[in-house]
C-alpha atoms as a PDB file:
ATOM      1  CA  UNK A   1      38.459 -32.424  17.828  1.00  0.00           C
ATOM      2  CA  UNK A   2      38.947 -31.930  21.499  1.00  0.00           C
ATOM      3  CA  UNK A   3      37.728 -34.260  24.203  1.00  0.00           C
ATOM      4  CA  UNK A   4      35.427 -32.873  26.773  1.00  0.00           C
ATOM      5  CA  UNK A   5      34.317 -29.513  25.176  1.00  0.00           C
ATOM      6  CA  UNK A   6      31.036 -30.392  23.458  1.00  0.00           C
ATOM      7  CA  UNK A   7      27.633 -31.132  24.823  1.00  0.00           C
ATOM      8  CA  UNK A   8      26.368 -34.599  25.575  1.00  0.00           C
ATOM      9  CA  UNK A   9      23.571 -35.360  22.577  1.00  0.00           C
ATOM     10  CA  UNK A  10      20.436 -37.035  23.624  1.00  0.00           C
ATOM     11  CA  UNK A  11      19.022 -38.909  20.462  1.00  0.00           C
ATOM     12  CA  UNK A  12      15.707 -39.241  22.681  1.00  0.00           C
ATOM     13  CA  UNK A  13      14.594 -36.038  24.178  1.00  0.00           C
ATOM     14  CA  UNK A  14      10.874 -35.569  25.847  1.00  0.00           C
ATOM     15  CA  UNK A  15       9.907 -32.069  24.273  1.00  0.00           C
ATOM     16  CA  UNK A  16       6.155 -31.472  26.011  1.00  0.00           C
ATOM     17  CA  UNK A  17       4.254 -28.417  25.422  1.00  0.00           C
ATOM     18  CA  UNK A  18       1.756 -26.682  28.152  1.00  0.00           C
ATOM     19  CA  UNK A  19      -1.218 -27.596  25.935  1.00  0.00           C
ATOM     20  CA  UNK A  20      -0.304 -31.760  26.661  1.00  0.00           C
ATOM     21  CA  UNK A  21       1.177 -33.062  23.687  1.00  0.00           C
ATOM     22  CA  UNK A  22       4.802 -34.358  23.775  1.00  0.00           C
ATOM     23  CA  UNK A  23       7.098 -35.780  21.412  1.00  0.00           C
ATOM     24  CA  UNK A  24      11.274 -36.900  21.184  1.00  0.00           C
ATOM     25  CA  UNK A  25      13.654 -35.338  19.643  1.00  0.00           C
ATOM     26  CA  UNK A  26      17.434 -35.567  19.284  1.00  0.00           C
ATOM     27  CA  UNK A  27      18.916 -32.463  21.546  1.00  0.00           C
ATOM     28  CA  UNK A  28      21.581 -31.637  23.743  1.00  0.00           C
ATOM     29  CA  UNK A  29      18.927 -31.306  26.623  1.00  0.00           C
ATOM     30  CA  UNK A  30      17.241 -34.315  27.641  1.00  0.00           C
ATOM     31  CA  UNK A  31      13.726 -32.989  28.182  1.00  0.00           C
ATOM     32  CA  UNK A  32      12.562 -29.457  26.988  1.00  0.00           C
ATOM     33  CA  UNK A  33       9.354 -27.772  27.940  1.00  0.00           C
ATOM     34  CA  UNK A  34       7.600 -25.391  25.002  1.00  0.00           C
ATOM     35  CA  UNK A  35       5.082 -22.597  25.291  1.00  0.00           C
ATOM     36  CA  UNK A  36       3.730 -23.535  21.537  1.00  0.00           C
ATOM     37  CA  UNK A  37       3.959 -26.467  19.482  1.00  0.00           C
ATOM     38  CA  UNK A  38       2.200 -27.542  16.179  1.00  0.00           C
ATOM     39  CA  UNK A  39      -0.922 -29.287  17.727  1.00  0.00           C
ATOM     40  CA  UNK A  40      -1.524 -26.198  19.231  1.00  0.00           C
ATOM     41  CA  UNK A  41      -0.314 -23.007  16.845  1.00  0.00           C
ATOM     42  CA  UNK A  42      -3.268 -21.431  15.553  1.00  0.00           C
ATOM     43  CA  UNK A  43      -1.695 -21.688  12.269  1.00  0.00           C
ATOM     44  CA  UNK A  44      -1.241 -25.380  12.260  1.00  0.00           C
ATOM     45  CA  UNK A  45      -5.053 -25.733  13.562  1.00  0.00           C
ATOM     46  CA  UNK A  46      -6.635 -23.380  10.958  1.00  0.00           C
ATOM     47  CA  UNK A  47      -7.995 -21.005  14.140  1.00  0.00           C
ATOM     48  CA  UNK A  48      -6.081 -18.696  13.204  1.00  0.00           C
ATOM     49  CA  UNK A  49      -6.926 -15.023  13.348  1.00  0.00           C
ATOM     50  CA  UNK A  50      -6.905 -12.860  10.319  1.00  0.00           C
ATOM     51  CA  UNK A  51      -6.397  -8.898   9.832  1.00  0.00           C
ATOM     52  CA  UNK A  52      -9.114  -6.953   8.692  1.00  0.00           C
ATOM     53  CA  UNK A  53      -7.867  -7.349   4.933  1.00  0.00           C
ATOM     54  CA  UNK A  54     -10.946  -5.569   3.589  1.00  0.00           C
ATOM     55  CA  UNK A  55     -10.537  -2.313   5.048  1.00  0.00           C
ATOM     56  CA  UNK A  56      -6.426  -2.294   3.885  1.00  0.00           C
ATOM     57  CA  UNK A  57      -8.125  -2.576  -0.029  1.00  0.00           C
ATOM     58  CA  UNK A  58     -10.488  -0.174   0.535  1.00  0.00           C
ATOM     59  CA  UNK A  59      -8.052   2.892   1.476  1.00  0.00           C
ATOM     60  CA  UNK A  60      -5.672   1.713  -0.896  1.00  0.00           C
ATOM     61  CA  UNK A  61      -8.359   2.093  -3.288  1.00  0.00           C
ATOM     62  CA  UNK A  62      -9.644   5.873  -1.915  1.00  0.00           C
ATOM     63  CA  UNK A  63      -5.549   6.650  -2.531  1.00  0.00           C
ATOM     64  CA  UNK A  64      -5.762   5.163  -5.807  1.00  0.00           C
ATOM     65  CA  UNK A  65      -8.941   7.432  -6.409  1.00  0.00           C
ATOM     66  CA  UNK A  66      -7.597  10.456  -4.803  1.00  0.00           C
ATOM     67  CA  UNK A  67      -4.147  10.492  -7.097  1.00  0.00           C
ATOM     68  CA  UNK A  68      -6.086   9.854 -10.003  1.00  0.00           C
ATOM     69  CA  UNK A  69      -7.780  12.961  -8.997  1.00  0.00           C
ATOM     70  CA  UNK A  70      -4.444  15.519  -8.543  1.00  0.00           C
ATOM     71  CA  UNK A  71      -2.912  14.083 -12.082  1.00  0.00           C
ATOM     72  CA  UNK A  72      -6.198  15.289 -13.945  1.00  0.00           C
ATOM     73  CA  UNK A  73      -5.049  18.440 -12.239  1.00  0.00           C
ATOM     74  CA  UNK A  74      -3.243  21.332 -13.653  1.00  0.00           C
ATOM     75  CA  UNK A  75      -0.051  22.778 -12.117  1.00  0.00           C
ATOM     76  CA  UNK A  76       0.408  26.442 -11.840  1.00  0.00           C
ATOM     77  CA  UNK A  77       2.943  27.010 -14.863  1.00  0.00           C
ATOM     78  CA  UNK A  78       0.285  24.864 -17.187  1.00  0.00           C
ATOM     79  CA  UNK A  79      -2.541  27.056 -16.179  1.00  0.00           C
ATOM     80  CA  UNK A  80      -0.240  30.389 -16.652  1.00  0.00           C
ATOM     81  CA  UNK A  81       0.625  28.840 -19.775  1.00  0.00           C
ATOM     82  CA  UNK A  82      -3.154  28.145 -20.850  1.00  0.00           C
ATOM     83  CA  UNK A  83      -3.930  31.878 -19.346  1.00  0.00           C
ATOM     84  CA  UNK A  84      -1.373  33.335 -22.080  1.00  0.00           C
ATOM     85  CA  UNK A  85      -2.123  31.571 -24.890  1.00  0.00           C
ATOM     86  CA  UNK A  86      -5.849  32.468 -24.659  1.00  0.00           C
ATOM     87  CA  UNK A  87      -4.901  36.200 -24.488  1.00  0.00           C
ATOM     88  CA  UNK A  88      -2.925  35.768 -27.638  1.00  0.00           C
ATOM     89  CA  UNK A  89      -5.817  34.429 -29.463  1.00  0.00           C
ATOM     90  CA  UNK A  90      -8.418  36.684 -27.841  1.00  0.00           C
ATOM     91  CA  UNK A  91     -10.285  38.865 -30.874  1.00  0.00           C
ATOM     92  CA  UNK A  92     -11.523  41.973 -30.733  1.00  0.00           C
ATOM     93  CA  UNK A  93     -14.482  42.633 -31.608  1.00  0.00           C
ATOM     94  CA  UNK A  94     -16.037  45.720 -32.580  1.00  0.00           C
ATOM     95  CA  UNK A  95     -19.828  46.282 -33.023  1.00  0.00           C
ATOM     96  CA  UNK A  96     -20.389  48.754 -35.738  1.00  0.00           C
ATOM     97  CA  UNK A  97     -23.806  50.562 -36.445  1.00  0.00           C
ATOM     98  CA  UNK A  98     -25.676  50.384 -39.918  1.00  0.00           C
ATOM     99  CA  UNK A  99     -25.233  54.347 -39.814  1.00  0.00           C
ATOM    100  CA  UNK A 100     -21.449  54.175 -39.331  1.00  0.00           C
ATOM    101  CA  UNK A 101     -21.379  52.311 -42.610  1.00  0.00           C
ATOM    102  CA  UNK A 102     -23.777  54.523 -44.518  1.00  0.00           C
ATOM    103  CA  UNK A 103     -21.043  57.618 -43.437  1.00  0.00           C
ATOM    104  CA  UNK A 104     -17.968  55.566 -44.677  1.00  0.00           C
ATOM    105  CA  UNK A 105     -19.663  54.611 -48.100  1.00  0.00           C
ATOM    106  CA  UNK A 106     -20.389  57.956 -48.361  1.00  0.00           C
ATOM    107  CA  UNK A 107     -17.105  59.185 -47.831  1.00  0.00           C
END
């Protein structure tokens, strides 16, 4: 290793946050000032804030709903598809009159 080329270590650093609470460290500074610290992260005190969660569920759930929806749906080519097939089954039907049936028995 060569001499003179790395920081001087301080095994007791002062670390002190804005809120008051301070604490020692081991760091190459010998006294560090913090903006946050764990007496006073909202996550560390349980004041923390939380997202409106229950609104996130409830449009996942309207998409959920919604695609459900559009796969009950028929695309175009199924209902051309359906379209044909019921023209190829369609029957004719033909209404014939007790007197038209008299005339071909008689025939």
């Amino acid at each position: 290793m060569k001499k003179d080329i790395h920081p001087a270590y301080y095994p007791e650093s002062k670390v002190t946050c804005v809120c008051g609470n301070s604490f020692t460290v081991g760091s190459t500074l010998p006294e560090l000032k913090i903006e946050i610290c764990s007496a006073c992260h909202p996550f560390y005190t349980g004041k923390q804030k939380l997202i409106d969660t229950a609104r996130r569920v409830e449009k996942f759930q309207a998409k959920s709903v919604s695609k459900a929806a559009l796969a009950g749906r028929k695309g175009k080519k199924a209902k051309r598809a359906a379209k044909a097939a019921k023209k190829e089954k369609k029957e004719v039907t033909v209404k014939i009159k007790p007197s038209d049936l008299a005339e071909d028995n008689k025939k």
